[in-house]
C-alpha atoms as a PDB file:
ATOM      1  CA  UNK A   1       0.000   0.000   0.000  1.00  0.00           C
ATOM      2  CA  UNK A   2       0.736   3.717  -0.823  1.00  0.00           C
ATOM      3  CA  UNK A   3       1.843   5.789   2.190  1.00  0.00           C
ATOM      4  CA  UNK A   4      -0.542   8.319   3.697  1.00  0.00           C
ATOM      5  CA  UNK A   5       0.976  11.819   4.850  1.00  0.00           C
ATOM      6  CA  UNK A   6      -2.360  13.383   6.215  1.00  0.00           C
ATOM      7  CA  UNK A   7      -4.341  12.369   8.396  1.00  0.00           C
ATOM      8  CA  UNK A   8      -7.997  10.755   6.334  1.00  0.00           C
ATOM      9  CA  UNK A   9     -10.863   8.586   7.187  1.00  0.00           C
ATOM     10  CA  UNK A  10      -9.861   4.937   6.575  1.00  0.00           C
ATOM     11  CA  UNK A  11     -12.303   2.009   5.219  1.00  0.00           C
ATOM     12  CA  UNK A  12     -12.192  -1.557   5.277  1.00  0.00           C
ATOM     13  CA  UNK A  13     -14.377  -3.861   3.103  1.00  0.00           C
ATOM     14  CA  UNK A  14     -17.584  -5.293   5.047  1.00  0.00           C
ATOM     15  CA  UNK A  15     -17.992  -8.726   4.367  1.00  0.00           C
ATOM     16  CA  UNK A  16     -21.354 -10.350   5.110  1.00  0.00           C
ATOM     17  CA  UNK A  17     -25.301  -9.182   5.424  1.00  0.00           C
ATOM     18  CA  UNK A  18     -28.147  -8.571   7.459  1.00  0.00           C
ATOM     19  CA  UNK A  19     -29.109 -11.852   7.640  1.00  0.00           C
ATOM     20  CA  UNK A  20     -26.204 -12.935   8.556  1.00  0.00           C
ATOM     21  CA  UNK A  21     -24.070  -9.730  10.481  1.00  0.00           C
ATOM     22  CA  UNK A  22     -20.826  -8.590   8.926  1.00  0.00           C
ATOM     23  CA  UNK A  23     -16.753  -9.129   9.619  1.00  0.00           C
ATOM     24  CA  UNK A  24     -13.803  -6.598   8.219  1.00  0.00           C
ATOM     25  CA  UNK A  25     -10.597  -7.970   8.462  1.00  0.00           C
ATOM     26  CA  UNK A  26      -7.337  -5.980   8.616  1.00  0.00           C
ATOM     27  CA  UNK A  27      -3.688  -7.697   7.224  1.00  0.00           C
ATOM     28  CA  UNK A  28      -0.137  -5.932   7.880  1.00  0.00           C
ATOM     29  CA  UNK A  29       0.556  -4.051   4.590  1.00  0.00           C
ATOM     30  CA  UNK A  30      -2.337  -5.516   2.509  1.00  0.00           C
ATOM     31  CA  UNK A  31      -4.996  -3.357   3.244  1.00  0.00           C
ATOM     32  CA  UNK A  32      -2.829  -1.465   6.229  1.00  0.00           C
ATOM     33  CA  UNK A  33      -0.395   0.373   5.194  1.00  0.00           C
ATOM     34  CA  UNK A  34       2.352  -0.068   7.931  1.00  0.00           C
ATOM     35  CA  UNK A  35       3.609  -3.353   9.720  1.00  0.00           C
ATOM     36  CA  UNK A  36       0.874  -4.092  12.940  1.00  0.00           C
ATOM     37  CA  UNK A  37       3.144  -4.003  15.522  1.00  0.00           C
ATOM     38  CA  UNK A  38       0.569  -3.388  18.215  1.00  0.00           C
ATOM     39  CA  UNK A  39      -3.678  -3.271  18.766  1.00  0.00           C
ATOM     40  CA  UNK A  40      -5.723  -1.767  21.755  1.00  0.00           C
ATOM     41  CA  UNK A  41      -9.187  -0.492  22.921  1.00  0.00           C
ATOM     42  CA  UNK A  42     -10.289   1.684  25.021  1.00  0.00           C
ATOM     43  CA  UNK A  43     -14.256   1.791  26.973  1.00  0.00           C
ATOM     44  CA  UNK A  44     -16.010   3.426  29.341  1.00  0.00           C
ATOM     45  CA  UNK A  45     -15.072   6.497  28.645  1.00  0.00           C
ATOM     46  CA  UNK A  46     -17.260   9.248  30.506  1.00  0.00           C
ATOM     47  CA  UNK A  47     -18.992  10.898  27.519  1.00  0.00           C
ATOM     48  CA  UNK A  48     -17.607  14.033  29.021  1.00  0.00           C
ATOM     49  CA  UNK A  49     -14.122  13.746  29.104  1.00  0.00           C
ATOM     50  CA  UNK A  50     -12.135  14.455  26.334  1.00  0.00           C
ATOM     51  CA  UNK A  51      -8.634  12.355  25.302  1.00  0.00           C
ATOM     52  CA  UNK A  52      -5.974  12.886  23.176  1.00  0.00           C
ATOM     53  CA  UNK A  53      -4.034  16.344  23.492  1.00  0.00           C
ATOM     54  CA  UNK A  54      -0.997  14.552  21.931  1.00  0.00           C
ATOM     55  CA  UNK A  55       0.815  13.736  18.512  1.00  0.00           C
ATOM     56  CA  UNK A  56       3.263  11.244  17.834  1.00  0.00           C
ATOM     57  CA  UNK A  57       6.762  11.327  16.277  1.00  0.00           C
ATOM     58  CA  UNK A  58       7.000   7.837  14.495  1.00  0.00           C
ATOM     59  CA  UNK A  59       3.238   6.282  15.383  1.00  0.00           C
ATOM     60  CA  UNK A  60       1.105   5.599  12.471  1.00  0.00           C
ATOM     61  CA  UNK A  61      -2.383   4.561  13.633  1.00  0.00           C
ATOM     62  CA  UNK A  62      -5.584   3.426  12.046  1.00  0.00           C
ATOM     63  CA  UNK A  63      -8.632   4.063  14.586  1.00  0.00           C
ATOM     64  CA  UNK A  64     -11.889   2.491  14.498  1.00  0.00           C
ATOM     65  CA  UNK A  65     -15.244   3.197  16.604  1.00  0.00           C
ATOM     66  CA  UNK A  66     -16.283  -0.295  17.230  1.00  0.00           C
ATOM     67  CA  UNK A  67     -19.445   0.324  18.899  1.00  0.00           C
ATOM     68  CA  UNK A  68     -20.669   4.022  19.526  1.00  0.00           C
ATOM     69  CA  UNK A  69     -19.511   7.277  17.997  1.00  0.00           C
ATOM     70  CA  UNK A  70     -16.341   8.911  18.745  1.00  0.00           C
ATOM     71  CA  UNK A  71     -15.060  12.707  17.545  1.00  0.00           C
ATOM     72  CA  UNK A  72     -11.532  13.471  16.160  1.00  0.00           C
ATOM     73  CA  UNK A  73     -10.420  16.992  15.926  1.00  0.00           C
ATOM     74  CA  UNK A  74      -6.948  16.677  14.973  1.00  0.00           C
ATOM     75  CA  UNK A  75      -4.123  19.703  13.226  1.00  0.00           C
ATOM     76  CA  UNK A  76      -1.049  19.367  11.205  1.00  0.00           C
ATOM     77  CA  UNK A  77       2.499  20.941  11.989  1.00  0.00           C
ATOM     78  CA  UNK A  78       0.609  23.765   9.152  1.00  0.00           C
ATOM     79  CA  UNK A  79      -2.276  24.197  11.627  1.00  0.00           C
ATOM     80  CA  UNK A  80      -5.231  22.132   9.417  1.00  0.00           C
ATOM     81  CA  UNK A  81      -7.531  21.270  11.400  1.00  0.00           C
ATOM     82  CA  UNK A  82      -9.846  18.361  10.502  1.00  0.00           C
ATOM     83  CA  UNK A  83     -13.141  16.698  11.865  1.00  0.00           C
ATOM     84  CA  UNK A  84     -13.465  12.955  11.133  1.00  0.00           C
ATOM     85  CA  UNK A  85     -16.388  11.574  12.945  1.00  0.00           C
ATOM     86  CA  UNK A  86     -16.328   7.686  13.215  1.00  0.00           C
ATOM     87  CA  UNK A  87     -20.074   6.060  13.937  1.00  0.00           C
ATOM     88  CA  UNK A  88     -19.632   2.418  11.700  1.00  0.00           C
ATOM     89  CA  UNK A  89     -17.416  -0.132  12.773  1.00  0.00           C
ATOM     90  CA  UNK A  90     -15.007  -0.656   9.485  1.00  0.00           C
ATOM     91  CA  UNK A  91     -14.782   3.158   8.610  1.00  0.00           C
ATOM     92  CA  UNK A  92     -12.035   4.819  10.711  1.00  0.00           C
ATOM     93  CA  UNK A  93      -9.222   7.507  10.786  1.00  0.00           C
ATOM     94  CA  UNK A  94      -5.944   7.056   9.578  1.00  0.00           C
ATOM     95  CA  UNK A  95      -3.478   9.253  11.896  1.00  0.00           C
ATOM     96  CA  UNK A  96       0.517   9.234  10.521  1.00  0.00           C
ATOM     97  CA  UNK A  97       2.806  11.111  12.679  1.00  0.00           C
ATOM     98  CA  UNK A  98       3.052  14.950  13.675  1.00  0.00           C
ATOM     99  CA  UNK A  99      -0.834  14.473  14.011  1.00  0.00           C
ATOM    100  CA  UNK A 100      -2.221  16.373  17.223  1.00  0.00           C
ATOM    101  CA  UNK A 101      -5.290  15.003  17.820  1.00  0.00           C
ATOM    102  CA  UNK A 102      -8.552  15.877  20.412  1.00  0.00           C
ATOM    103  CA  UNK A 103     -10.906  13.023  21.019  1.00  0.00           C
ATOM    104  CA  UNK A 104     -14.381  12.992  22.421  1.00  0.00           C
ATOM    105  CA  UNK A 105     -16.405   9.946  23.088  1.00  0.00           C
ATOM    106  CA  UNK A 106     -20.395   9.267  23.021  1.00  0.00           C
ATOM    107  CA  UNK A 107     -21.659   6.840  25.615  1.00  0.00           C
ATOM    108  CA  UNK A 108     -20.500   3.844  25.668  1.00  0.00           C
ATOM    109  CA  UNK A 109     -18.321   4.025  22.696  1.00  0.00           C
ATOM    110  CA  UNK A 110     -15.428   1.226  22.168  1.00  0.00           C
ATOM    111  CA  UNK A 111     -12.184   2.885  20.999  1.00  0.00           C
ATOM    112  CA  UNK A 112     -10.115   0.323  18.304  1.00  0.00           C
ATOM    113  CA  UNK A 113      -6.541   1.235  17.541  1.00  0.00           C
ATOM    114  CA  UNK A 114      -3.838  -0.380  15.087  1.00  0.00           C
ATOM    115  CA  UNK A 115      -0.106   0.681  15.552  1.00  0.00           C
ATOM    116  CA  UNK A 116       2.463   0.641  14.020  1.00  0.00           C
ATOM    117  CA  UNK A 117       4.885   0.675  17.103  1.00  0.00           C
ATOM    118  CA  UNK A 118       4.603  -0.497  20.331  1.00  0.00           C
ATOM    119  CA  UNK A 119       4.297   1.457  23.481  1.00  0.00           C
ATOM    120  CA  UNK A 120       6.769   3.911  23.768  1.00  0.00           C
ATOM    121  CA  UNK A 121       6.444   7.170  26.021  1.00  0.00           C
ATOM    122  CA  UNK A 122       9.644   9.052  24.524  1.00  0.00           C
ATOM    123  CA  UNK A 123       7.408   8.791  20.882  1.00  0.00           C
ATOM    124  CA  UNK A 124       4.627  11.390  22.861  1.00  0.00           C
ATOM    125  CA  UNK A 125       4.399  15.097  22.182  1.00  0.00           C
ATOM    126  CA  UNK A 126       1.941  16.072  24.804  1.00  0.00           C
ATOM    127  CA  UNK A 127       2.708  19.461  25.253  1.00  0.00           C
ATOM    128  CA  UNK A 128       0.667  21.637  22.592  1.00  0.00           C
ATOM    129  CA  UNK A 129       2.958  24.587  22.069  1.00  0.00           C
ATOM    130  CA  UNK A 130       5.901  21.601  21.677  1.00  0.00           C
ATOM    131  CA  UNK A 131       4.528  20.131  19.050  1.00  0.00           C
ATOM    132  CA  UNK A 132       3.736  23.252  17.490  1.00  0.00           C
ATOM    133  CA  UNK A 133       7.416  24.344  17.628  1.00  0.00           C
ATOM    134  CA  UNK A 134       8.223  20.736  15.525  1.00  0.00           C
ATOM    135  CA  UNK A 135       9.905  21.602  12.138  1.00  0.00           C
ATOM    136  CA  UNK A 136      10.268  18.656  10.400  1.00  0.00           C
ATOM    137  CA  UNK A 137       8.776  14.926  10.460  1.00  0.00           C
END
């Protein structure tokens, strides 16, 4: 797969039917374009707290709401600011690095992330005026 440089919404191929419910399937580099190094959820997240207030220096992700809706405001190192609002399971957001991002939750929503990297803290910008002071990916 082609690499992405902005972050845009991301859809995987239903398979299935009413009668019968539906599966999407994701494969490292077939229809993801990085190496899956690392998947996680998150729930029960108060519909009144919001998440995020970070970016990433080498974390590509592909993010999925599961169940419920969940809100992405997210900016470039340029200051664009997008809205990508995920309500259906196989649609998400594809977020490559330098990629502050805001996150708000409805009830009950389920959270599904694919990364590229595993857990590293030293990979977080969470200071806003930090990564706004980033000059080059």
């Amino acid at each position: 797969m082609e690499a992405i440089n902005s972050p845009e919404y991301f859809e995987v191929k239903s398979i299935g039917g009413p009668a019968q419910g539906y599966i999407s399937v994701v494969n490292s580099l077939e229809n993801i374009p990085f190496t899956i190094k690392r998947v996680y959820w998150t729930y029960y997240t108060p519909q009144n707290v919001l998440r995020g207030f970070h970016a990433h220096k080498k974390l590509h992700q592909i993010i999925f709401a599961v169940s419920g809706t969940i809100t992405f405001i997210t900016e470039d190192l340029e200051g664009s600011k997008n809205e990508f609002i995920l309500k259906e399971p196989n649609k998400g957001v594809y977020l490559p690095p330098f990629i502050w991002r805001e996150i708000k939750f409805s009830h009950n929503a389920v959270l599904l992330c694919i990364a590229s990297e595993e857990y590293d803290e030293n990979d977080y910008i969470r200071d806003y005026d930090m990564f706004k002071n980033q000059t080059n990916k």
